[in-house]
PDB file of N, CA and C in Angstrom:
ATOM      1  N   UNK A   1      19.344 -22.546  -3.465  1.00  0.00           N
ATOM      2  CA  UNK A   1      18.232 -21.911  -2.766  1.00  0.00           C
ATOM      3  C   UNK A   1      17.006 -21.850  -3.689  1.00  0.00           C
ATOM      4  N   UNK A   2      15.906 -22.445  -3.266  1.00  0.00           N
ATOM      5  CA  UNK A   2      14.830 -21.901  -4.154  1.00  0.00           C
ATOM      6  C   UNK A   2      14.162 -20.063  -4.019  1.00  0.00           C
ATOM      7  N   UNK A   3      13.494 -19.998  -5.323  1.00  0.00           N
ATOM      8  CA  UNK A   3      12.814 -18.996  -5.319  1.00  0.00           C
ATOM      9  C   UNK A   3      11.807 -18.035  -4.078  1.00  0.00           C
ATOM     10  N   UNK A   4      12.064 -17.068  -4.011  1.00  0.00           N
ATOM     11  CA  UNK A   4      11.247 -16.606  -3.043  1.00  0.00           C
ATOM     12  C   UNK A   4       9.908 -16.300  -3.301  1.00  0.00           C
ATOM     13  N   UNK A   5       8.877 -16.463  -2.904  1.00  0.00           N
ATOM     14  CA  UNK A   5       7.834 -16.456  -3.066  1.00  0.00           C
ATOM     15  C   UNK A   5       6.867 -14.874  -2.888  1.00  0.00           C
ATOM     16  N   UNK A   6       6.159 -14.595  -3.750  1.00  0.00           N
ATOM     17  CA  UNK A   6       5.486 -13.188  -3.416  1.00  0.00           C
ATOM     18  C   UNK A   6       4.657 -13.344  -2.545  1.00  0.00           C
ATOM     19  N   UNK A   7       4.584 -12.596  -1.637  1.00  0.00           N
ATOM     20  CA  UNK A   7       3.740 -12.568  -0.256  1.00  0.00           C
ATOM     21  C   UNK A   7       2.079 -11.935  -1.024  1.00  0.00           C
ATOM     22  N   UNK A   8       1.276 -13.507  -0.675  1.00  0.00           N
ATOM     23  CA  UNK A   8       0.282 -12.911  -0.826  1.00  0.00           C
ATOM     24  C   UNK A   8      -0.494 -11.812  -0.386  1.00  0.00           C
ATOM     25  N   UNK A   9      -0.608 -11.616   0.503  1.00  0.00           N
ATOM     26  CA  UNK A   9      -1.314 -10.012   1.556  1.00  0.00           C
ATOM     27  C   UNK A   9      -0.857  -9.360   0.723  1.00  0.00           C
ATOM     28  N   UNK A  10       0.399  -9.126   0.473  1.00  0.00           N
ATOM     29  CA  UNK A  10       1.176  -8.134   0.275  1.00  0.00           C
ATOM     30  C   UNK A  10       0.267  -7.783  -1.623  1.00  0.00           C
ATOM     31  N   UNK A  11       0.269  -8.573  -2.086  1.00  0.00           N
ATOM     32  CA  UNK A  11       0.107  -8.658  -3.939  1.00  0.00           C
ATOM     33  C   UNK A  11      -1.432  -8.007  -3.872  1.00  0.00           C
ATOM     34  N   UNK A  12      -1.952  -8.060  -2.819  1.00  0.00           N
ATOM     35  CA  UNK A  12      -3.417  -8.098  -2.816  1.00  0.00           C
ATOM     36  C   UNK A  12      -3.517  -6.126  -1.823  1.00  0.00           C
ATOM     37  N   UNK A  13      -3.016  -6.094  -1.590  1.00  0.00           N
ATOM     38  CA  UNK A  13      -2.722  -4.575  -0.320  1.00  0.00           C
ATOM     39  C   UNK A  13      -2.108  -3.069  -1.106  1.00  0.00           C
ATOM     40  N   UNK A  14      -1.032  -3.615  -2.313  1.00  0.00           N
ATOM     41  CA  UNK A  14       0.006  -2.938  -2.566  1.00  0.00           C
ATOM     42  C   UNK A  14       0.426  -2.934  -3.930  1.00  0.00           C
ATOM     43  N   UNK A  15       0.262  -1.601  -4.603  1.00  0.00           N
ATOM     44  CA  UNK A  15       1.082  -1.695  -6.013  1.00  0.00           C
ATOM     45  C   UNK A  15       1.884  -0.797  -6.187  1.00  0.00           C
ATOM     46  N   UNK A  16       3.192  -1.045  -7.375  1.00  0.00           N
ATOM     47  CA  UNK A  16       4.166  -0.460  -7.548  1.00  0.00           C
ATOM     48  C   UNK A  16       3.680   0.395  -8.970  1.00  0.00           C
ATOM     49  N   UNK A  17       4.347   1.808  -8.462  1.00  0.00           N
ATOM     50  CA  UNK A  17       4.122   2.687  -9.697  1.00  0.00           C
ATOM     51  C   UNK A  17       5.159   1.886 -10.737  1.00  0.00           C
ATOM     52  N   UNK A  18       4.930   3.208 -11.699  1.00  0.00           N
ATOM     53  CA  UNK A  18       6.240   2.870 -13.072  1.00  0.00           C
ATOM     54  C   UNK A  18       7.638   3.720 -12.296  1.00  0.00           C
ATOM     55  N   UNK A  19       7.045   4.417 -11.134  1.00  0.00           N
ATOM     56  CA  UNK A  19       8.745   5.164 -11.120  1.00  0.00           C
ATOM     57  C   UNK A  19       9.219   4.176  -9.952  1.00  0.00           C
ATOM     58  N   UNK A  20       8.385   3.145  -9.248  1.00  0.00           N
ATOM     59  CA  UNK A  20       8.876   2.600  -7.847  1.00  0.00           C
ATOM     60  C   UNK A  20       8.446   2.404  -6.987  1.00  0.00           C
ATOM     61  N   UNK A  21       7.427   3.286  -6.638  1.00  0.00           N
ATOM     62  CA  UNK A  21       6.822   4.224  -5.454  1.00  0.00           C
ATOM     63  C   UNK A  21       5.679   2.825  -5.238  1.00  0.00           C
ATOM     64  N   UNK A  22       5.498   3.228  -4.107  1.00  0.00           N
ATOM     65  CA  UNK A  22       4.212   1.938  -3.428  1.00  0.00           C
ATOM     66  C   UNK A  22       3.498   2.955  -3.182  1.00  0.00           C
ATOM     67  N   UNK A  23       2.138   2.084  -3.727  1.00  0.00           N
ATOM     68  CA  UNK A  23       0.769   2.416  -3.819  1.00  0.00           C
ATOM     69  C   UNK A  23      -0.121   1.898  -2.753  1.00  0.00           C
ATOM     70  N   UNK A  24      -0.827   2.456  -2.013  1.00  0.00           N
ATOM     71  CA  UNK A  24      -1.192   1.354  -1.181  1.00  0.00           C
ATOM     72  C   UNK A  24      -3.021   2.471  -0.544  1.00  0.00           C
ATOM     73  N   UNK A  25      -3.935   1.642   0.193  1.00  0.00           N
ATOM     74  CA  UNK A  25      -5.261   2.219   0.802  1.00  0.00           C
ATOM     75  C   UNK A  25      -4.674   2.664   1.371  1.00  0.00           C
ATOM     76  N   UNK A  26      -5.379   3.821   2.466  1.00  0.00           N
ATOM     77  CA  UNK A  26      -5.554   4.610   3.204  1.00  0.00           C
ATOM     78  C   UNK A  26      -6.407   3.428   3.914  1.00  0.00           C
ATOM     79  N   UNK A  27      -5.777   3.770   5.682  1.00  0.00           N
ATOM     80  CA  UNK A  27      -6.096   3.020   6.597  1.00  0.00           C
ATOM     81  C   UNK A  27      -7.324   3.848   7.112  1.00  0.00           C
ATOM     82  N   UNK A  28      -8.057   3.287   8.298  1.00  0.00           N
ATOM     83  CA  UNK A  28      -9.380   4.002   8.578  1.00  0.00           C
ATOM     84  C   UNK A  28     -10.623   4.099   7.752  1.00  0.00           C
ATOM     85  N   UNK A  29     -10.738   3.332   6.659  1.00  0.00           N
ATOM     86  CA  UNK A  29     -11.344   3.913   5.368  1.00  0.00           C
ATOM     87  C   UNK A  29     -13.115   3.156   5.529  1.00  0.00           C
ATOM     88  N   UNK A  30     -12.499   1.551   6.327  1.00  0.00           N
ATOM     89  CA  UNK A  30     -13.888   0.630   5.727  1.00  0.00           C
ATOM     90  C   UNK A  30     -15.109   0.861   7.226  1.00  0.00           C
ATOM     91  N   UNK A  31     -15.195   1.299   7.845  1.00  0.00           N
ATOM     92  CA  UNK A  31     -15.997   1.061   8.815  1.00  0.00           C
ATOM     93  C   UNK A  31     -16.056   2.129  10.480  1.00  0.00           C
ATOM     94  N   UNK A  32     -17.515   2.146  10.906  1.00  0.00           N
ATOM     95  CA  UNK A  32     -17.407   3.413  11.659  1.00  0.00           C
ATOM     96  C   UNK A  32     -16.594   5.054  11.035  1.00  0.00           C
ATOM     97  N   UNK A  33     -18.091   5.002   9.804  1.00  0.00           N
ATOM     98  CA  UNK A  33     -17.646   6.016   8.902  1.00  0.00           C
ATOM     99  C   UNK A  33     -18.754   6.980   9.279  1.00  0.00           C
ATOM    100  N   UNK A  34     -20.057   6.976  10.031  1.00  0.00           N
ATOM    101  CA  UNK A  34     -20.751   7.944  10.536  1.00  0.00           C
ATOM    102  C   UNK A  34     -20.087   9.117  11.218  1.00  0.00           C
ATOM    103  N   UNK A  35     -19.428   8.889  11.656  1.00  0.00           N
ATOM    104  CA  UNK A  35     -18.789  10.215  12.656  1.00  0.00           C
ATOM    105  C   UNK A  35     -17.895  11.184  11.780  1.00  0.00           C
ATOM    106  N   UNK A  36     -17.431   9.757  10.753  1.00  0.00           N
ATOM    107  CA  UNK A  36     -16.072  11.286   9.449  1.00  0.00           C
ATOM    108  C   UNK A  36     -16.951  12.029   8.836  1.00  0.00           C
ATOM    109  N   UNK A  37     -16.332  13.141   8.908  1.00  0.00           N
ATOM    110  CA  UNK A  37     -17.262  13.558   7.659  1.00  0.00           C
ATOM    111  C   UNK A  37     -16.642  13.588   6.208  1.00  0.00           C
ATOM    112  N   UNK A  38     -17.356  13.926   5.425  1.00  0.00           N
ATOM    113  CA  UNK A  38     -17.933  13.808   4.328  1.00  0.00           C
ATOM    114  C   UNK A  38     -16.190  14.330   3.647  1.00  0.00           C
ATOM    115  N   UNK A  39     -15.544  15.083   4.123  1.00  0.00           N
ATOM    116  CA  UNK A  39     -14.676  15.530   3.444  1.00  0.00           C
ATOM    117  C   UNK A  39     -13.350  14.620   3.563  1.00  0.00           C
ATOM    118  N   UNK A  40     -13.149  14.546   4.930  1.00  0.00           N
ATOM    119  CA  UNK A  40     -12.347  13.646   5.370  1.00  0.00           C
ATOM    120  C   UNK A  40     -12.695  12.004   4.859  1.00  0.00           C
ATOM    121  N   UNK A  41     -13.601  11.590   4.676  1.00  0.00           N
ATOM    122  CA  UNK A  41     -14.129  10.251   3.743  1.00  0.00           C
ATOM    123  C   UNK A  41     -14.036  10.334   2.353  1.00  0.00           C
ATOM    124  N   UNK A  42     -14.136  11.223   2.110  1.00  0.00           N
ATOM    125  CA  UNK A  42     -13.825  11.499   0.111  1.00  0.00           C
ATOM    126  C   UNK A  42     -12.260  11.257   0.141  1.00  0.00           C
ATOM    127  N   UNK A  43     -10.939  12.075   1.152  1.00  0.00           N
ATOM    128  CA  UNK A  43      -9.558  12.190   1.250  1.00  0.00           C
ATOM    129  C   UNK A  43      -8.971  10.410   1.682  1.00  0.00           C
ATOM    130  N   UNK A  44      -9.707  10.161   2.030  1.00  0.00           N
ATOM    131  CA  UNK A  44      -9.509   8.458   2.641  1.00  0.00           C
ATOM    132  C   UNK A  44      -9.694   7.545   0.984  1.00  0.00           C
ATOM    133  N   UNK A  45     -10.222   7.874   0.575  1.00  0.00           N
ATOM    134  CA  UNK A  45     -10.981   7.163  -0.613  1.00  0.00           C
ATOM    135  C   UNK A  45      -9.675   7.417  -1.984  1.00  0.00           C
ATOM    136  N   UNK A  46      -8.902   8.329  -2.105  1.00  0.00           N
ATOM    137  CA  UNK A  46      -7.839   8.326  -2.838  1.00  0.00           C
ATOM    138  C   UNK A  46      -6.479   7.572  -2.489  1.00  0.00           C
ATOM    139  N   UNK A  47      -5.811   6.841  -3.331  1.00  0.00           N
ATOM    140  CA  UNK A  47      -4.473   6.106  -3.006  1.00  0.00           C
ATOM    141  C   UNK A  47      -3.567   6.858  -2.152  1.00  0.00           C
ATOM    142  N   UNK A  48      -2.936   6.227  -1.291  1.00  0.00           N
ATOM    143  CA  UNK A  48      -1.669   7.091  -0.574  1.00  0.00           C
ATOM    144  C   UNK A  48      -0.166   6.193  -1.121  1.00  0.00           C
ATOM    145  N   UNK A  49       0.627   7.469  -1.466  1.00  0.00           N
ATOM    146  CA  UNK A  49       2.289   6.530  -1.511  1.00  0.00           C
ATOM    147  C   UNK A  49       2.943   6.476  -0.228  1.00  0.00           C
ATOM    148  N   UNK A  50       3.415   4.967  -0.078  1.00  0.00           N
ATOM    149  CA  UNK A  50       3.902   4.466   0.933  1.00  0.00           C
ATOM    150  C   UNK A  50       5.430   5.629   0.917  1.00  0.00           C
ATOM    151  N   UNK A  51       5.621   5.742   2.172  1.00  0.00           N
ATOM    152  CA  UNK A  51       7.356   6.247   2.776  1.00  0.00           C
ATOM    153  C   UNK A  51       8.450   5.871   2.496  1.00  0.00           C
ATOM    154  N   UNK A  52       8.934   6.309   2.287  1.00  0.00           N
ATOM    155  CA  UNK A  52      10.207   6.092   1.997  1.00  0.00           C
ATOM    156  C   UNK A  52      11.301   4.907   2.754  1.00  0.00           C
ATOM    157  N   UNK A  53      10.890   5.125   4.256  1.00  0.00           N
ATOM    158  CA  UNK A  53      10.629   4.276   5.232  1.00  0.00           C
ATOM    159  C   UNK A  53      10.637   2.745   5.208  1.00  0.00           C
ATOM    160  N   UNK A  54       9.318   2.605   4.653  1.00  0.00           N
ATOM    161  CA  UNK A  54       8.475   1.658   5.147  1.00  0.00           C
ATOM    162  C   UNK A  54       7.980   0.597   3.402  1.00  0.00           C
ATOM    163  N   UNK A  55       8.525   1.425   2.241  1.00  0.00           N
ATOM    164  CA  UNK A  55       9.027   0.753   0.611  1.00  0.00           C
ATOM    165  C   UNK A  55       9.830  -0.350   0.437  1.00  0.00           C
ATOM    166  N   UNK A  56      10.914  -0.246   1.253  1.00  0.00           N
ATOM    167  CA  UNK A  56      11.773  -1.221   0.888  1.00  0.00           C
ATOM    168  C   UNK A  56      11.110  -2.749   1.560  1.00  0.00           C
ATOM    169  N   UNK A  57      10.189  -2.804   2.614  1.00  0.00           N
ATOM    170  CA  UNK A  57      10.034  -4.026   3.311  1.00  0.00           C
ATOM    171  C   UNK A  57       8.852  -4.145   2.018  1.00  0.00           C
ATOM    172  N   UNK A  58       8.019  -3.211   1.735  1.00  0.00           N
ATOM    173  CA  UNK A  58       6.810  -3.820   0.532  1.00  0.00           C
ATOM    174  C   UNK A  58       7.478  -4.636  -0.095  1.00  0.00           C
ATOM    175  N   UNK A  59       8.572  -3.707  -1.265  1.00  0.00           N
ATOM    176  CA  UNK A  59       9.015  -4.086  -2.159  1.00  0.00           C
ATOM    177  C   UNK A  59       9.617  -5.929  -2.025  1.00  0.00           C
ATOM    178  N   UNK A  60      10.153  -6.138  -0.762  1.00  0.00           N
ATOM    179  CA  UNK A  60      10.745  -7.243  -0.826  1.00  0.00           C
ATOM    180  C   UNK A  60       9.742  -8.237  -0.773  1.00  0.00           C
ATOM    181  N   UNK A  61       8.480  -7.860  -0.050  1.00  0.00           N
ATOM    182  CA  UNK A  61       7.111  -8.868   0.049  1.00  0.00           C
ATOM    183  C   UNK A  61       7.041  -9.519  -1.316  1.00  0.00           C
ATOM    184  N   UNK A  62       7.098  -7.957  -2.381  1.00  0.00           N
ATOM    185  CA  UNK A  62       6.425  -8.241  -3.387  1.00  0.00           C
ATOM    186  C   UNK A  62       7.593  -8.247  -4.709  1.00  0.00           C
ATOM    187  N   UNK A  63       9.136  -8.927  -4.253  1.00  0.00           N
ATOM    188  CA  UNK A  63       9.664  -9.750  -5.202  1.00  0.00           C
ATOM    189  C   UNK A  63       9.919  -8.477  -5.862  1.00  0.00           C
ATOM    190  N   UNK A  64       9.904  -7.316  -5.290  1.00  0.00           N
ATOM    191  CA  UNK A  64      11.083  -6.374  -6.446  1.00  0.00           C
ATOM    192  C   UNK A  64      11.962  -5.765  -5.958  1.00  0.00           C
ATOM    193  N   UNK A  65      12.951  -5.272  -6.927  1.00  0.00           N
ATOM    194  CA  UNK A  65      14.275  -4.767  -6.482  1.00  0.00           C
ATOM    195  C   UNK A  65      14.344  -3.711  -5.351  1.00  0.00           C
ATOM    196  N   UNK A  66      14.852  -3.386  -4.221  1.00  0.00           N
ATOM    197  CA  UNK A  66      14.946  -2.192  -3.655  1.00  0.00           C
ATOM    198  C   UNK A  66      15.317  -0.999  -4.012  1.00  0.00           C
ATOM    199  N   UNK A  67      15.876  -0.354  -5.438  1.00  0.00           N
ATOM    200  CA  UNK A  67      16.479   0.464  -5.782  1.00  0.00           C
ATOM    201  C   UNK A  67      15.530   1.877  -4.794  1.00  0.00           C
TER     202      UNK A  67
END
């Protein structure tokens, strides 16, 4: 079998902490930002960790172990 390949989107969307955890934007963030306000646009603007959920499919995009 050859090598699996890292999903580009994925390398470019998503990073892995040092403990595991996926790093990833906050959705809603780039456009039709007149109406948020100011507080709710600052909270968009900080990293969110991906779920617990929804880690293991990153992780496999991006060629690392599922632990």
């Amino acid at each position: 079998m050859p090598k699996m390949k890292t999903h580009s989107g994925a390398k470019k969307r998503f990073k892995l902490t040092a403990n595991g955890k996926v790093k990833a934007r906050h959705a809603f963030s780039s456009h039709i930002l007149e109406k948020k306000s100011p507080k709710y646009k600052r909270e968009l603007s900080n990293p969110v960790m991906l779920s617990d959920h929804d880690a293991p499919r990153v992780k496999t995009l991006l060629g690392a172990k599922k632990s």
